[in-house]
C-alpha atoms as a PDB file:
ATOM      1  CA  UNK A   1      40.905 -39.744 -28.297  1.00  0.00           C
ATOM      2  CA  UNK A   2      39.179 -38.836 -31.340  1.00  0.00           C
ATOM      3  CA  UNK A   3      35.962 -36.645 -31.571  1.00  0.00           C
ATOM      4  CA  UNK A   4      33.805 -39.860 -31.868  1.00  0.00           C
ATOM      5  CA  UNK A   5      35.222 -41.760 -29.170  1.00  0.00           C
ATOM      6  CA  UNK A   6      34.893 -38.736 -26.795  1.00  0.00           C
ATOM      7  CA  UNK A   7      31.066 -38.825 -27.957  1.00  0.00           C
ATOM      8  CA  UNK A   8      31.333 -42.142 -27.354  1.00  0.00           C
ATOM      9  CA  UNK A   9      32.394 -41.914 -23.446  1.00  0.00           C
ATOM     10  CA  UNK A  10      30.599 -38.975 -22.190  1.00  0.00           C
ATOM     11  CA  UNK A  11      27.497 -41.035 -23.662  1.00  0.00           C
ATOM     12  CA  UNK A  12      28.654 -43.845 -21.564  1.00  0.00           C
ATOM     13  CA  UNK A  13      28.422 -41.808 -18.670  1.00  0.00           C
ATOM     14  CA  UNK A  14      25.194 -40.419 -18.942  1.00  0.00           C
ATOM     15  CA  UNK A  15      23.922 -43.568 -19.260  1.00  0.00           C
ATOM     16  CA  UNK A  16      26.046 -45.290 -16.884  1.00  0.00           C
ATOM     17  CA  UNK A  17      27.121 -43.215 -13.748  1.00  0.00           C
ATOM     18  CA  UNK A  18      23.750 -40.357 -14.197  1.00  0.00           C
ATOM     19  CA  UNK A  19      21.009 -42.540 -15.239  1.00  0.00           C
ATOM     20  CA  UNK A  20      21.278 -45.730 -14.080  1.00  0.00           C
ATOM     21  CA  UNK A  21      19.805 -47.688 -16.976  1.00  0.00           C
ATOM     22  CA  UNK A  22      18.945 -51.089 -16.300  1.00  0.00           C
ATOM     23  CA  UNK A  23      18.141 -53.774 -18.581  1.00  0.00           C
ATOM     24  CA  UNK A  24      14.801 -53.289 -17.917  1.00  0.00           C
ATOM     25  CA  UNK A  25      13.938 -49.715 -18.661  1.00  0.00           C
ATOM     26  CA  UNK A  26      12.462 -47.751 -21.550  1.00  0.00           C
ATOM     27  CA  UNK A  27      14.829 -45.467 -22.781  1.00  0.00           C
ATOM     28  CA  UNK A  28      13.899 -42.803 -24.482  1.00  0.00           C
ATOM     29  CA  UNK A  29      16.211 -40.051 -26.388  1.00  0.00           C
ATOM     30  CA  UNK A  30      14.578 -37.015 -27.668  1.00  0.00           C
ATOM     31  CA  UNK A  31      16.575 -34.447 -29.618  1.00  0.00           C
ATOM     32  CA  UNK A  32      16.524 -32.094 -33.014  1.00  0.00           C
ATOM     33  CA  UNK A  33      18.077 -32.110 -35.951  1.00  0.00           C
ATOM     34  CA  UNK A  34      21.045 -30.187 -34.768  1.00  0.00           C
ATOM     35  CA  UNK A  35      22.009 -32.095 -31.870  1.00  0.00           C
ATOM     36  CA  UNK A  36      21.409 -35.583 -33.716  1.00  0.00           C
ATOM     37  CA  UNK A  37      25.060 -36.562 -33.247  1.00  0.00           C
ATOM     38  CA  UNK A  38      24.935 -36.532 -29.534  1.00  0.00           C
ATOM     39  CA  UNK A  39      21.305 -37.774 -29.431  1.00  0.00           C
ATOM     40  CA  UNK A  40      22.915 -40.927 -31.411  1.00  0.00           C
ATOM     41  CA  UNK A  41      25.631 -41.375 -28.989  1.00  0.00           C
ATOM     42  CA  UNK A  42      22.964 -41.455 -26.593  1.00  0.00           C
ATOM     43  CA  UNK A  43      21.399 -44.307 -27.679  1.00  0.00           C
ATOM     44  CA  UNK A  44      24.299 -46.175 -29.074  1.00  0.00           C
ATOM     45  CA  UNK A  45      25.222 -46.325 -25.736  1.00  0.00           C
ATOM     46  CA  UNK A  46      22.453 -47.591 -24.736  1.00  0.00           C
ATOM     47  CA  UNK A  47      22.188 -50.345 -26.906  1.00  0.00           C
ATOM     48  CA  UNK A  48      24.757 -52.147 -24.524  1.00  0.00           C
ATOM     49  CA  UNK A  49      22.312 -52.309 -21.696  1.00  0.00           C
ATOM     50  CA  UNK A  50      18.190 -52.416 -22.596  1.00  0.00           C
ATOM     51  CA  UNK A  51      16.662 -53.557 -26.009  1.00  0.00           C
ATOM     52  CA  UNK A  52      13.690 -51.088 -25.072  1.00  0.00           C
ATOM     53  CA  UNK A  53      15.023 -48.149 -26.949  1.00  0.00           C
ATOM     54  CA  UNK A  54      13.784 -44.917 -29.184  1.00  0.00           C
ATOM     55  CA  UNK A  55      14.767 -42.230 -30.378  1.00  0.00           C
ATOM     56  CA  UNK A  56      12.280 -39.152 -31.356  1.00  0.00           C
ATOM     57  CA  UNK A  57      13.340 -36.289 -33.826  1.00  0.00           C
ATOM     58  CA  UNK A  58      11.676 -32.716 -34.281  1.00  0.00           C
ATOM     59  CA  UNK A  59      12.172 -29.001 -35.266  1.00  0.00           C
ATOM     60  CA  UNK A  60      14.294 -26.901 -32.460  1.00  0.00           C
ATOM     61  CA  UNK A  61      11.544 -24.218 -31.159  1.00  0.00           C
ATOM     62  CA  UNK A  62      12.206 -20.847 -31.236  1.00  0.00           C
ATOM     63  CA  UNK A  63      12.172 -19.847 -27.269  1.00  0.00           C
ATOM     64  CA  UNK A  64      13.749 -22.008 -24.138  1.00  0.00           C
ATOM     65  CA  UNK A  65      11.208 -23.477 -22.757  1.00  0.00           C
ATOM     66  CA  UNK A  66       8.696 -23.833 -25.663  1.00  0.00           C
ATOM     67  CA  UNK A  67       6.553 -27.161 -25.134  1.00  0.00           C
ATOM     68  CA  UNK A  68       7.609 -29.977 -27.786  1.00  0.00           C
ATOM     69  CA  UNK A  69       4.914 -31.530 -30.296  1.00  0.00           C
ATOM     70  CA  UNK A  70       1.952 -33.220 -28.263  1.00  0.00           C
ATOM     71  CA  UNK A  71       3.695 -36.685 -29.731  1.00  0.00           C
ATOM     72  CA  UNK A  72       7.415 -36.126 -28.143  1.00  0.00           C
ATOM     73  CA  UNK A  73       5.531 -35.399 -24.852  1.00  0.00           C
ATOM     74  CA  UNK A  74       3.640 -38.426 -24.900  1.00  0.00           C
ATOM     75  CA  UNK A  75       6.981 -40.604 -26.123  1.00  0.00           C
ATOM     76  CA  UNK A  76       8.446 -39.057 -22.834  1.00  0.00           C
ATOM     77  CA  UNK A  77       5.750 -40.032 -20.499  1.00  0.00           C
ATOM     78  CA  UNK A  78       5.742 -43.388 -21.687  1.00  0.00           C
ATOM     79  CA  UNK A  79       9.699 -44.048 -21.180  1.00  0.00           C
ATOM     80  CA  UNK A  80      11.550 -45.139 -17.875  1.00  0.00           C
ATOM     81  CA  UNK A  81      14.052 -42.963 -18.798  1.00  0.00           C
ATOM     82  CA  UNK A  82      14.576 -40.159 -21.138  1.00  0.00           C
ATOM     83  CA  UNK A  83      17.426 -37.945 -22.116  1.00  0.00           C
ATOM     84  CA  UNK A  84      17.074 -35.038 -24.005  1.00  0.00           C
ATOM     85  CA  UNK A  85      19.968 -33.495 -25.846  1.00  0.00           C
ATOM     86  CA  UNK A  86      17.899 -30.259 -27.739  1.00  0.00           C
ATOM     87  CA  UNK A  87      18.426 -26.700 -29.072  1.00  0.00           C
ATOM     88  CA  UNK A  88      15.564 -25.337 -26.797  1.00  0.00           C
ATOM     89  CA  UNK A  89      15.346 -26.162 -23.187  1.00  0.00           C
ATOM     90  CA  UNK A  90      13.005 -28.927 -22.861  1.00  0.00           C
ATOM     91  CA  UNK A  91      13.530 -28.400 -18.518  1.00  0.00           C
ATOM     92  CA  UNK A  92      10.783 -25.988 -17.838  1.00  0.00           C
ATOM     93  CA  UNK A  93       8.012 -27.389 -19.852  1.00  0.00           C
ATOM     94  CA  UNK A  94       4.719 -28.969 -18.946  1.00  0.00           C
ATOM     95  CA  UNK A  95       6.088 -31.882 -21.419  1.00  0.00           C
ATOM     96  CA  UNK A  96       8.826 -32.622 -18.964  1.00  0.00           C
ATOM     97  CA  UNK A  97       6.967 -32.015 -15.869  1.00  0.00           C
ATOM     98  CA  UNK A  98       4.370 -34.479 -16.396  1.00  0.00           C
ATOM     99  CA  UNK A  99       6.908 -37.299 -17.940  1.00  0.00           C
ATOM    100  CA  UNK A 100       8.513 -37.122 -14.424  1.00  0.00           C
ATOM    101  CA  UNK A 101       5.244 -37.426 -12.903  1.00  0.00           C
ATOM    102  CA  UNK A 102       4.423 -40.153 -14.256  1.00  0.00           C
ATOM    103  CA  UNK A 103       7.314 -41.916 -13.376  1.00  0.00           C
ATOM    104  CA  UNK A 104      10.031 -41.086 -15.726  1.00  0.00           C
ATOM    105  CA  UNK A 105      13.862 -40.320 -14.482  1.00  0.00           C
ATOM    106  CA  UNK A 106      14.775 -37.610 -16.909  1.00  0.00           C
ATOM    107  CA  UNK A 107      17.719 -35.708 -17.766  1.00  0.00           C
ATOM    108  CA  UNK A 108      17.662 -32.373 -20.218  1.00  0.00           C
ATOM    109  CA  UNK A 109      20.708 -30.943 -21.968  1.00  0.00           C
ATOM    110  CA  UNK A 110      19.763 -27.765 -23.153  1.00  0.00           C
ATOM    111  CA  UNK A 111      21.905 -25.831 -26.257  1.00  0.00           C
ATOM    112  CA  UNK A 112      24.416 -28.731 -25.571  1.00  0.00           C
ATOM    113  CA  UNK A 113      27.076 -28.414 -27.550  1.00  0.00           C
ATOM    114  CA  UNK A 114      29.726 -31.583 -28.645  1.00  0.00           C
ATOM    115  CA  UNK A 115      32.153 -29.940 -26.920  1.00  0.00           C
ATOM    116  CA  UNK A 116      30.170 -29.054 -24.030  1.00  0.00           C
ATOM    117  CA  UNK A 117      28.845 -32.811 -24.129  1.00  0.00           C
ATOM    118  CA  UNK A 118      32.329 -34.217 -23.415  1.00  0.00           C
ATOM    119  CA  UNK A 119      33.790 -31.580 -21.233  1.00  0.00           C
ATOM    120  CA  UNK A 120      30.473 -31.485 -19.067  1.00  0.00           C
ATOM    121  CA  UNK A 121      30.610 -35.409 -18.491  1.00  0.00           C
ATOM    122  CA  UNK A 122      34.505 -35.816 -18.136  1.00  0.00           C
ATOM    123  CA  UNK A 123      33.721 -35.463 -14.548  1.00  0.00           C
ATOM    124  CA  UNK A 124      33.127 -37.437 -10.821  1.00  0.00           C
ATOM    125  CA  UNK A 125      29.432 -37.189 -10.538  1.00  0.00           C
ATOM    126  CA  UNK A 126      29.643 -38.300  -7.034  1.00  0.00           C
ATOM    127  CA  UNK A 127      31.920 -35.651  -6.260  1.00  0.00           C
ATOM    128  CA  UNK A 128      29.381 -32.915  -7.636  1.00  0.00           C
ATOM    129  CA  UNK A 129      26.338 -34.196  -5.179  1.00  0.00           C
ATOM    130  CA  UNK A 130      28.659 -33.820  -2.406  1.00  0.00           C
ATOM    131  CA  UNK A 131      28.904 -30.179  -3.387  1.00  0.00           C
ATOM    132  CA  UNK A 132      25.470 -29.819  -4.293  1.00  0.00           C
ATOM    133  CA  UNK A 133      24.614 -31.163  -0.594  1.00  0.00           C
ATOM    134  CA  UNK A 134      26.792 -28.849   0.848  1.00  0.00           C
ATOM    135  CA  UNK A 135      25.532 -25.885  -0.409  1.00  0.00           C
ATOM    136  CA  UNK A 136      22.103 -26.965   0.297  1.00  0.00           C
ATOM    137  CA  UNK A 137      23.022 -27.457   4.254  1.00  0.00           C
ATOM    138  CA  UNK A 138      24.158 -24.049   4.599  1.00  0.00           C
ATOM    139  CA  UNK A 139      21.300 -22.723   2.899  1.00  0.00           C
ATOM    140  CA  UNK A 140      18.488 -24.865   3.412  1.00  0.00           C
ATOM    141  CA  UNK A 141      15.723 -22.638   5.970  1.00  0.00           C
ATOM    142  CA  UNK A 142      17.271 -19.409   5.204  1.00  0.00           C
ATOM    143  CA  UNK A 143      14.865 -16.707   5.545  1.00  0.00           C
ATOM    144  CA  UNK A 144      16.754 -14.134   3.380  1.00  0.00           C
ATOM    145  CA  UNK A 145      19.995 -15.043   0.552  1.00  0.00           C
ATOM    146  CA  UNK A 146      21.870 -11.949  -0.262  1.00  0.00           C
ATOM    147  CA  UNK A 147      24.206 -12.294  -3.359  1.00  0.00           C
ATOM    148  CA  UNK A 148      26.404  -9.355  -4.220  1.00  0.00           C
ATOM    149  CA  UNK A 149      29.708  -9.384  -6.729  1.00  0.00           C
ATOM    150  CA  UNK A 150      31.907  -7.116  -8.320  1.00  0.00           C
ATOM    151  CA  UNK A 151      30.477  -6.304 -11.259  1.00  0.00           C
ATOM    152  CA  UNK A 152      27.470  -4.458  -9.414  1.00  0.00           C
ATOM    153  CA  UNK A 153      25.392  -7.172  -8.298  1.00  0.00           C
ATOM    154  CA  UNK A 154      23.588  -6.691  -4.861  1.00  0.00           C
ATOM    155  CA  UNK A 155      20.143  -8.564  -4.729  1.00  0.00           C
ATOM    156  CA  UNK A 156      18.292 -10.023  -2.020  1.00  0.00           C
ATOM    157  CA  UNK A 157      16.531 -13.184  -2.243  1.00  0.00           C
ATOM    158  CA  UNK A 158      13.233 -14.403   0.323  1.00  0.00           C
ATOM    159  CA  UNK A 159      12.994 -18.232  -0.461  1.00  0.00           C
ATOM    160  CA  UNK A 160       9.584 -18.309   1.673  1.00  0.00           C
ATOM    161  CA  UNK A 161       8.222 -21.519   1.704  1.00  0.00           C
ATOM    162  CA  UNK A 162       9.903 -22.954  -1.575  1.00  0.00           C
ATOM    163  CA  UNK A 163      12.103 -25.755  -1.340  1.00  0.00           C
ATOM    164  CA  UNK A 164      15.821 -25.614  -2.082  1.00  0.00           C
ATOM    165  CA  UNK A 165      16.895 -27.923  -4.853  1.00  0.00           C
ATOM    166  CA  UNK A 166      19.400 -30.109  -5.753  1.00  0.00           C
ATOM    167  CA  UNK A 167      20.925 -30.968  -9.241  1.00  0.00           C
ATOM    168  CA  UNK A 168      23.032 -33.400  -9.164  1.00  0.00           C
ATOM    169  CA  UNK A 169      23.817 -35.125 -12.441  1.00  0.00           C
ATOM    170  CA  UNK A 170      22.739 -38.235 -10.321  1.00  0.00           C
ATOM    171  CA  UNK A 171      19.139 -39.464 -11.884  1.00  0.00           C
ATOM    172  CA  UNK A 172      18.587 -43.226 -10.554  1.00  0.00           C
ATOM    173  CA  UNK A 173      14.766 -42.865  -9.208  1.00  0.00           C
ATOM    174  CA  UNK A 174      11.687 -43.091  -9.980  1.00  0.00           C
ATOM    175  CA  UNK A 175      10.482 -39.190 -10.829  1.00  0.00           C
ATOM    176  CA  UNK A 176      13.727 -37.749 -10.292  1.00  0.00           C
ATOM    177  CA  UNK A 177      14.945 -34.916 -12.811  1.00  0.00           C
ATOM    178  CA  UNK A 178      18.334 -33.091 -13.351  1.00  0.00           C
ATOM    179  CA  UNK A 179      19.992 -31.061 -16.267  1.00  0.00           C
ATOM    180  CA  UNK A 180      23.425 -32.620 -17.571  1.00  0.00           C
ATOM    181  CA  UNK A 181      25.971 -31.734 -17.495  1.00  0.00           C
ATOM    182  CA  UNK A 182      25.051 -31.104 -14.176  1.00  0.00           C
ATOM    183  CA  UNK A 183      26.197 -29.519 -10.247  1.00  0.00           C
ATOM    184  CA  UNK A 184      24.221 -26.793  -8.786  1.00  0.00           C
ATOM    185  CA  UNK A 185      21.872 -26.194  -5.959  1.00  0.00           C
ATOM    186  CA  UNK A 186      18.914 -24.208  -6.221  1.00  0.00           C
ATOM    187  CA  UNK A 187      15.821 -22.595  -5.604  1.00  0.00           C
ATOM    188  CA  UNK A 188      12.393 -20.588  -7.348  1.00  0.00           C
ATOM    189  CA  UNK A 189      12.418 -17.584  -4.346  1.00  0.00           C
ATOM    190  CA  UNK A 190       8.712 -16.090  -3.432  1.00  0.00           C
ATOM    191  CA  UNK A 191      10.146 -12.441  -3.386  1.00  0.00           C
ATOM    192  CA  UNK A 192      13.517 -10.961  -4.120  1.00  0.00           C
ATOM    193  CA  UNK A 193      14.802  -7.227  -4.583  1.00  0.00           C
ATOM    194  CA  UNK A 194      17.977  -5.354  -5.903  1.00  0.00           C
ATOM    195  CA  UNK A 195      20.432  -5.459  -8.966  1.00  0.00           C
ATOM    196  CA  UNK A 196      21.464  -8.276 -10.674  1.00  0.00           C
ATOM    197  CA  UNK A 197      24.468  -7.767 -12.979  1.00  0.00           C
ATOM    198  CA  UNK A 198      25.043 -10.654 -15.073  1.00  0.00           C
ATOM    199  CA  UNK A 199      28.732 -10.670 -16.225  1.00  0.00           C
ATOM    200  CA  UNK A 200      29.380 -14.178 -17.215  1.00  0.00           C
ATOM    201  CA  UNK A 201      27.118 -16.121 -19.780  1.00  0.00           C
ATOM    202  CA  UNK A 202      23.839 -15.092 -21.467  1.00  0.00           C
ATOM    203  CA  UNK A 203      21.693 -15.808 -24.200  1.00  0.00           C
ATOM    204  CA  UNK A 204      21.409 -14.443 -26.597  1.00  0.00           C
ATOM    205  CA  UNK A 205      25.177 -13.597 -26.583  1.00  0.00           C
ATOM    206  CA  UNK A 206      27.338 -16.502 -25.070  1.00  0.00           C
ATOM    207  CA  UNK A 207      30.778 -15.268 -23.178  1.00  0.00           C
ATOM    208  CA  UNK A 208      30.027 -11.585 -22.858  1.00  0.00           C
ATOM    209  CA  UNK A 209      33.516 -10.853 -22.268  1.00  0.00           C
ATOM    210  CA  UNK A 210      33.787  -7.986 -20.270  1.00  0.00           C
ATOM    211  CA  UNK A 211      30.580  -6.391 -21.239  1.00  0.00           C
ATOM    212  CA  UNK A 212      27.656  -6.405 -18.409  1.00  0.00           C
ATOM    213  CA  UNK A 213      23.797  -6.916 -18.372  1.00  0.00           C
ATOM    214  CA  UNK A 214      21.732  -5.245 -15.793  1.00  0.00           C
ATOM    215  CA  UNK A 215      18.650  -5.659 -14.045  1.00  0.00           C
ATOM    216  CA  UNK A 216      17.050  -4.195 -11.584  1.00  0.00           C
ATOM    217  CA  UNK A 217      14.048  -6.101  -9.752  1.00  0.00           C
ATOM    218  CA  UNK A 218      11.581  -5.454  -7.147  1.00  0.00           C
ATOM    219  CA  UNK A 219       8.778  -7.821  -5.561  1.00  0.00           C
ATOM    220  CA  UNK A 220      10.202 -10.522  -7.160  1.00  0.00           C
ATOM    221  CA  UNK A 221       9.670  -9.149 -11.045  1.00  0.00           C
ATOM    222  CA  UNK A 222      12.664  -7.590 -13.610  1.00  0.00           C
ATOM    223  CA  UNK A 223      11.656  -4.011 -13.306  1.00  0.00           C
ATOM    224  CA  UNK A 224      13.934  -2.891 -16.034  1.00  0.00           C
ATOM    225  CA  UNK A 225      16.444  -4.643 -18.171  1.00  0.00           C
ATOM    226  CA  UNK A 226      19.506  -2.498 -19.268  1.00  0.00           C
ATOM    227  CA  UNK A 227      19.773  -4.525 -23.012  1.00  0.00           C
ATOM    228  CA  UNK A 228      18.267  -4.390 -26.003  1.00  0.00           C
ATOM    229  CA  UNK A 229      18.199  -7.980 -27.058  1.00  0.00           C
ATOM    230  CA  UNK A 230      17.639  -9.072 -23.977  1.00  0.00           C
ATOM    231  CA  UNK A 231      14.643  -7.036 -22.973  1.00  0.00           C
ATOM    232  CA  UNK A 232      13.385  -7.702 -26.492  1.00  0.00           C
ATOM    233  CA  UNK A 233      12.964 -11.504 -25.897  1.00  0.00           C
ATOM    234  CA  UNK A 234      11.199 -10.864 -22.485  1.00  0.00           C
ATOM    235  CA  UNK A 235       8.745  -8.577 -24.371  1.00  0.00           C
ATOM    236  CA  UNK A 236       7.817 -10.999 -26.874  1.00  0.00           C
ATOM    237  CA  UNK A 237       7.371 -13.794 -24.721  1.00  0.00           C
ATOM    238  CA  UNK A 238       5.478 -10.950 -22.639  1.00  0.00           C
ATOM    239  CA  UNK A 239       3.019  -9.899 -25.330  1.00  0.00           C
ATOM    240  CA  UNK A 240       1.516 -13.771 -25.198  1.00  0.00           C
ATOM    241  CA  UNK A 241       1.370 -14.256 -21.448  1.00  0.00           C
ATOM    242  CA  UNK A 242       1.857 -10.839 -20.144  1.00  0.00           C
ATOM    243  CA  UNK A 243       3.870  -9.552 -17.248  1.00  0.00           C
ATOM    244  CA  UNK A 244       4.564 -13.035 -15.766  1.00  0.00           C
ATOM    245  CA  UNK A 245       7.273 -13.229 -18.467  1.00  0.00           C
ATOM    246  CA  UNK A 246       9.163 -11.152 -16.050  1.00  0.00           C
ATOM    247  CA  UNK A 247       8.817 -13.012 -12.990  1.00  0.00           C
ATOM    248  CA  UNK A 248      12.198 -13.523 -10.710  1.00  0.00           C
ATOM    249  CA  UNK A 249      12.386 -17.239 -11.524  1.00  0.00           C
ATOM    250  CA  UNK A 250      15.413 -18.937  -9.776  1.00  0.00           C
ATOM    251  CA  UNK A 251      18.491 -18.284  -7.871  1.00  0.00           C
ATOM    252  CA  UNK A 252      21.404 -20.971  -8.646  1.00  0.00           C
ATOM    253  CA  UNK A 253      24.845 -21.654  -7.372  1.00  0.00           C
ATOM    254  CA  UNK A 254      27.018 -23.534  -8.900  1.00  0.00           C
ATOM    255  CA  UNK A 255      28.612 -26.872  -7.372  1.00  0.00           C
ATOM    256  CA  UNK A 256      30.539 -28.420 -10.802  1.00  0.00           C
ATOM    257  CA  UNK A 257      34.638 -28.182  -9.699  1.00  0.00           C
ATOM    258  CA  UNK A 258      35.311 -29.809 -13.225  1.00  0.00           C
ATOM    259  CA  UNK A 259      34.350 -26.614 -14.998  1.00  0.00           C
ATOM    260  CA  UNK A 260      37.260 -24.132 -14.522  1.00  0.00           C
ATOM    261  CA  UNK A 261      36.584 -21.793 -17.267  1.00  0.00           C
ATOM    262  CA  UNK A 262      33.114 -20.353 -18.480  1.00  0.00           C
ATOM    263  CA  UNK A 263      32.513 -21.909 -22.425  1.00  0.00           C
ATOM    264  CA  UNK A 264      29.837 -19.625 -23.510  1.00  0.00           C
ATOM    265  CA  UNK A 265      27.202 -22.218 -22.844  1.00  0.00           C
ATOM    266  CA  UNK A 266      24.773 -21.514 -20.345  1.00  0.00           C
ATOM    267  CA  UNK A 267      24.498 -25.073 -20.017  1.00  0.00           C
ATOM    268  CA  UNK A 268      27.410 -25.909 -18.631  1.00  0.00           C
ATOM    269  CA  UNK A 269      28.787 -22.328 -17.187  1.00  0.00           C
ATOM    270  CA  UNK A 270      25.619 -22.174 -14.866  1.00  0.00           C
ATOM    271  CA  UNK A 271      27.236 -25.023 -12.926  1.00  0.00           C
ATOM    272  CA  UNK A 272      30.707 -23.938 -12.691  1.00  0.00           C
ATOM    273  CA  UNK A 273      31.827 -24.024  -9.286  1.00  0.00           C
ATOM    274  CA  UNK A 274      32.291 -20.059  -7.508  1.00  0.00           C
ATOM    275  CA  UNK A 275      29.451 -18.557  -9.748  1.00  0.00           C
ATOM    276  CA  UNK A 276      25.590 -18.029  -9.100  1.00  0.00           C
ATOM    277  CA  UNK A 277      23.096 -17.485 -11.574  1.00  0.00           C
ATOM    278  CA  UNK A 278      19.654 -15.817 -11.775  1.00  0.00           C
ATOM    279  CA  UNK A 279      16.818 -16.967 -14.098  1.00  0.00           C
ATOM    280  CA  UNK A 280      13.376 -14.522 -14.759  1.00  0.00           C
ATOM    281  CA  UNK A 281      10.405 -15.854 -16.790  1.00  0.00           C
ATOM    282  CA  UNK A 282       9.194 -20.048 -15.872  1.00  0.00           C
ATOM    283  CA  UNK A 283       9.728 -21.712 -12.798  1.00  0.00           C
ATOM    284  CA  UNK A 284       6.542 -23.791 -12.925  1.00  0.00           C
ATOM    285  CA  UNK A 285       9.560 -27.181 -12.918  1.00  0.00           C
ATOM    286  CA  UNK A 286      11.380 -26.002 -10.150  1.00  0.00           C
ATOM    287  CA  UNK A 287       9.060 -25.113  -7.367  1.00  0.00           C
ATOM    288  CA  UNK A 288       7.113 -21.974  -8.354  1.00  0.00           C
ATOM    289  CA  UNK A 289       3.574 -21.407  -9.803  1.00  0.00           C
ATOM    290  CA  UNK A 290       4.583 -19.730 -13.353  1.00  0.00           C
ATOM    291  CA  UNK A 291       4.342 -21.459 -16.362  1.00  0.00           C
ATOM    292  CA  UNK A 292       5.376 -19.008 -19.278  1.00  0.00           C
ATOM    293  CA  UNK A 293       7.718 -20.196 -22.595  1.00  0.00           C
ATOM    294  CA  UNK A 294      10.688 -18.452 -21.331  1.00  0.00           C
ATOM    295  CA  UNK A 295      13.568 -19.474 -19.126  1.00  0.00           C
ATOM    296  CA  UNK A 296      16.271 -16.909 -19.023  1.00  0.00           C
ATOM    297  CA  UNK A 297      19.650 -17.383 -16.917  1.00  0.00           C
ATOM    298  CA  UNK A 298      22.235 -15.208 -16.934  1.00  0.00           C
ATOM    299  CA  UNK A 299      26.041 -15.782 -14.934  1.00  0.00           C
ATOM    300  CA  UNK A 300      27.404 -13.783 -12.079  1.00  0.00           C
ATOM    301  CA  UNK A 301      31.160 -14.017 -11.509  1.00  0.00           C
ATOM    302  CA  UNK A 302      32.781 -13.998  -8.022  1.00  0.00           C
ATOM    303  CA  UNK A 303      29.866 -13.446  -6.276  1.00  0.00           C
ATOM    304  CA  UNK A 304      29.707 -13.296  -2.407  1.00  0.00           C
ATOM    305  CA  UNK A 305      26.762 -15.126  -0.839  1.00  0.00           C
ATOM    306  CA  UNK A 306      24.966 -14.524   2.413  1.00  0.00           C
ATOM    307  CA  UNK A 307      22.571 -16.569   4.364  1.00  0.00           C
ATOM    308  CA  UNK A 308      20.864 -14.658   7.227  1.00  0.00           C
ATOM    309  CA  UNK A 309      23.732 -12.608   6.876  1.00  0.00           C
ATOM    310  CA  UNK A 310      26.268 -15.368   7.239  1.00  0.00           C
ATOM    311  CA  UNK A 311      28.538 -16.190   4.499  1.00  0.00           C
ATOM    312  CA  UNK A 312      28.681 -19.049   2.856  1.00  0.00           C
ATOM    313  CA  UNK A 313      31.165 -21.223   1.736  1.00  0.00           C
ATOM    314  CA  UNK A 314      31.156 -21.290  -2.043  1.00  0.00           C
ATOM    315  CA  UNK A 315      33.172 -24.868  -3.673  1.00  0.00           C
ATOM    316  CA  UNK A 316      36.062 -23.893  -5.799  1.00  0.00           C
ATOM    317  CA  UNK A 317      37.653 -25.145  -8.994  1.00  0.00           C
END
């Protein structure tokens, strides 16, 4: 199968299988000038099912989870369905939020790659919920989620009254919202406290291969942040909006048995099965009440997880 026709059938899946598109819907695509490609497959694929169809172009931002132009936003709360392949994370924005508000079933696909694109979809969607789901049963009313690993991780996470999520890669209702690819279960905590040593994926740096990034955190904000670059993109984002920049965000696990080896995409190694990963700055879209233009995760390998002091059973690849 050639690069195109791989473009081709991981579009077909989005729209197929993850979507639902009907004849009926709006379909909206919104993407940037470097992910036009995939954004084209996108609606090429959807061509074959509703006559409805747009696509909407702009500049890539400069942070994850910088709001698009006032226009794009508007686009997306006017579409059935929208899918939006972009450099910048489009998932924790107001823009987002409100499309699936209104209505809209809506799928981001953050930093995706054309490689990640056809990996990240060459898999049983069906087969991903069921993981999702059964993380979320033996999690779901925890009062405390303790994650420790070998790299130095030992954190403890108080979920309070914030719902455990569910991201399935399956988008077929009204107001429903998932990343793609997708497979991970989730949650925005109210407090957590320890050491988080990401040793997997991060932005700014991809694969870190072998190195480690530390933070420590207490009453649910990064305290201190053991990198440079890092710690220099929370303090920018923090001179605008202050010290909710470094606000605990989210606390993932990952449910996607398709992805066997981390890619360097945080994208698609956030959902590979046997990992968690921890998020500081927005988490506004997923359950919390802080809305700031910064959304960073970072991958934990191996990682042991507790739930009222009861392991878990983690899906493997």
């Amino acid at each position: 199968m050639d690069d195109d026709d791989a473009l081709a059938a991981a579009a077909r899946t989005a729209i197929a299988q993850c979507m639902n598109l009907g004849s009926d819907d709006t379909f909206l695509v919104v993407t940037d000038d470097e992910r036009e490609r995939i954004g084209e497959a996108l609606l090429d694929a959807a061509r074959g099912v509703t006559e409805d169809l747009a696509i909407v172009r702009y500049p890539p931002g400069d942070q994850h989870g910088e709001e698009p132009p006032r226009s794009v936003a508007a686009a997306m709360r006017n579409a059935d369905v929208v899918l939006a392949p972009t450099t910048k994370s489009l998932s924790h924005t107001r823009a987002r939020s409100q499309a699936t508000a209104s209505g809209a079933r809506a799928a981001t696909l953050p930093g995706i790659t054309e490689e990640v694109f056809t990996t990240g979809l060459d898999a049983d969607y069906e087969a991903i919920a069921d993981n999702c789901r059964e993380i979320y049963e033996q999690v779901a009313g925890a009062e405390e989620i303790r994650v420790t690993a070998p790299a130095g991780t030992d954190i403890t996470f108080a979920p309070g009254e914030r719902a455990w999520l569910q991201d399935t890669g399956i988008v077929h209702g009204p107001s429903e919202f998932s990343n793609l690819p997708a497979g991970e279960t989730f949650v925005s905590p109210e407090d957590a406290n320890g050491t988080y040593v990401v040793d997997g994926t991060m932005m700014p740096y991809g694969l870190l291969d072998g190195r480690t990034l530390t933070f420590e955190v207490a009453d649910g904000r990064v305290t201190h942040i053991d990198d440079d670059e890092v710690r220099a993109q929370v303090e920018t984002a923090a001179e605008d909006v202050g010290d909710d920049a470094y606000n605990l965000a989210e606390l993932g696990i990952g449910a996607n048995v398709a992805v066997t080896d981390l890619m360097g995409s945080v994208l698609l190694d956030e959902k590979a099965a046997g990992t968690v990963h921890v998020a500081l700055g927005d988490d506004a879209g997923i359950g919390g009440a802080i809305e700031v233009p910064i959304h960073l995760d970072g991958i934990i390998t191996e990682p042991t997880v507790y739930a009222d002091g009861e392991e878990i059973d983690l899906p493997g690849p």
